[in-house]
Protein backbone atom coordinates (compact mmCIF):
# COMPACT_ATOMS: atom_id res chain seq x y z
CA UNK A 1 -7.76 -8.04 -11.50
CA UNK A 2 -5.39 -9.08 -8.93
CA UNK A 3 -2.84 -7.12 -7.38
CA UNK A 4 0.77 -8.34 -8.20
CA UNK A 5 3.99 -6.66 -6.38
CA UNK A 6 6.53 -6.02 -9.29
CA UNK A 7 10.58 -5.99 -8.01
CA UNK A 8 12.52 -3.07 -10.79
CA UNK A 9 15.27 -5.88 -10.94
CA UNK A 10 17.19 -3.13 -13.32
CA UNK A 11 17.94 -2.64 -17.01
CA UNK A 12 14.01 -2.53 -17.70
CA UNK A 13 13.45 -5.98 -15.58
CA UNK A 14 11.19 -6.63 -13.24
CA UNK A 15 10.16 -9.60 -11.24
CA UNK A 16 7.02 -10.98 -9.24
CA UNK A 17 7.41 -10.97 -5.85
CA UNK A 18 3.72 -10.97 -4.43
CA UNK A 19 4.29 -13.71 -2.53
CA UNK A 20 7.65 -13.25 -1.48
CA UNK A 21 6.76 -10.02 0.53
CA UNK A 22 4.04 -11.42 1.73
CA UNK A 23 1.30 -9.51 0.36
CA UNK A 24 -2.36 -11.06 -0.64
CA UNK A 25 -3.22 -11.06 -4.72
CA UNK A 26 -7.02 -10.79 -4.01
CA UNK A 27 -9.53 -10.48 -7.13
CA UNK A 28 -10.97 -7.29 -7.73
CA UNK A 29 -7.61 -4.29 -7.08
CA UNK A 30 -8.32 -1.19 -8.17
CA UNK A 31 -5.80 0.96 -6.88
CA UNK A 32 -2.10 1.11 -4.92
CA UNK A 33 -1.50 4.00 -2.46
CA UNK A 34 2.49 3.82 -0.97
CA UNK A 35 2.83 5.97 2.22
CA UNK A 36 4.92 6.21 5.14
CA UNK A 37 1.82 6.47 7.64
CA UNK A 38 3.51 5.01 10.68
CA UNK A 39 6.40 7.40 10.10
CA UNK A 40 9.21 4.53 9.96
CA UNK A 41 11.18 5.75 7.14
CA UNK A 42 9.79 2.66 4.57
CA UNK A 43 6.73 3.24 2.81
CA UNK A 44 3.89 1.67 3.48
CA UNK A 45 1.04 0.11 1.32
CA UNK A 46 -2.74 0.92 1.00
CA UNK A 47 -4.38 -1.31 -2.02
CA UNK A 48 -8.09 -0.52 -2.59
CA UNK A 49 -10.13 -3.39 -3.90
CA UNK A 50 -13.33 -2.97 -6.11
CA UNK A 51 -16.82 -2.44 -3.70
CA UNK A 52 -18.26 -5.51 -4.03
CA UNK A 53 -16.03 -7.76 -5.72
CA UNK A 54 -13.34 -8.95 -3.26
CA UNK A 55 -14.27 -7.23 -0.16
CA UNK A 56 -12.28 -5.23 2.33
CA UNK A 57 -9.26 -2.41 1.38
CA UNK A 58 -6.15 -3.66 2.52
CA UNK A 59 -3.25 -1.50 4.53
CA UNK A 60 -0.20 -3.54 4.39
CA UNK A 61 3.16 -2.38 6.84
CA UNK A 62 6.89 -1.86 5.54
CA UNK A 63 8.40 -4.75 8.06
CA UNK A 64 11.98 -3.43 6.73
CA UNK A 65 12.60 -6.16 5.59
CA UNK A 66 11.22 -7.20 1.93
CA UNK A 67 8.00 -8.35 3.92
CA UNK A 68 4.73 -6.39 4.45
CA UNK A 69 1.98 -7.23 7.60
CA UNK A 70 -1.60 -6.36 7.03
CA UNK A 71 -2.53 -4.10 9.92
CA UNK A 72 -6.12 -3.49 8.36
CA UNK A 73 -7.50 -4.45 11.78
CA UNK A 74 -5.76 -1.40 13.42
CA UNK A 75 -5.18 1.07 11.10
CA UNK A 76 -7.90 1.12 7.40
CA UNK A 77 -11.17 2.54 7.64
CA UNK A 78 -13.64 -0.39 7.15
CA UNK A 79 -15.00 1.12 4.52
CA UNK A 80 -15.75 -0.06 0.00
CA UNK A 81 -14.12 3.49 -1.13
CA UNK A 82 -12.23 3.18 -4.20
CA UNK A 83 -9.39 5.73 -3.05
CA UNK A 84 -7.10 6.63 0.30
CA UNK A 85 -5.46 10.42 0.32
CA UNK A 86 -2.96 11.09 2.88
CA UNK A 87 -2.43 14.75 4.12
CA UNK A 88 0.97 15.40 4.82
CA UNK A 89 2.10 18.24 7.08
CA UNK A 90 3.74 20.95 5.44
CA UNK A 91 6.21 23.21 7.23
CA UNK A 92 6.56 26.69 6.03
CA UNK A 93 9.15 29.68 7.03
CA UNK A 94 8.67 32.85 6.10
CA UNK A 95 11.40 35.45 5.83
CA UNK A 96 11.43 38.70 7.63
């Protein structure tokens, strides 16, 4: 199944805007991770593609702007898993 990048247009609408942000529909998505991973303030977009069937896992960067770059090159492990975690740093105070 290709991946397809849904717009909540409001009131229970929603639009396709795959193209328009510039993200791939390749054959074969599996799964959708969002993330801030470059720590930007816009989250990010890991889509992992079935093993086999259309290749590579994508990670696609928040431009800010309605668009998203693939920065697979420089940033996704090269790898056919079916899932991405992120570990997020967690900050804890403890009172006296």
């Amino acid at each position: 199944m290709a991946c397809i990048f849904f717009h909540n247009d409001g009131a229970g609408k929603f639009s396709d805007v795959t193209k328009a942000v510039n993200i791939r529909s390749e054959k074969g998505c599996v799964g959708v991770t969002f993330a801030d991973y470059d720590h930007d303030g816009d989250l990010d977009l890991y889509i992992s593609n079935k093993p086999g069937d259309a290749g590579r896992n994508v990670m696609w960067r928040n431009n800010g702007n309605s668009t998203f770059t693939d920065v697979s090159a420089e940033t996704a492990p090269r790898t056919e898993a079916l899932a991405l975690a992120w570990s997020l740093p967690i900050s804890t105070t403890i009172a006296a």
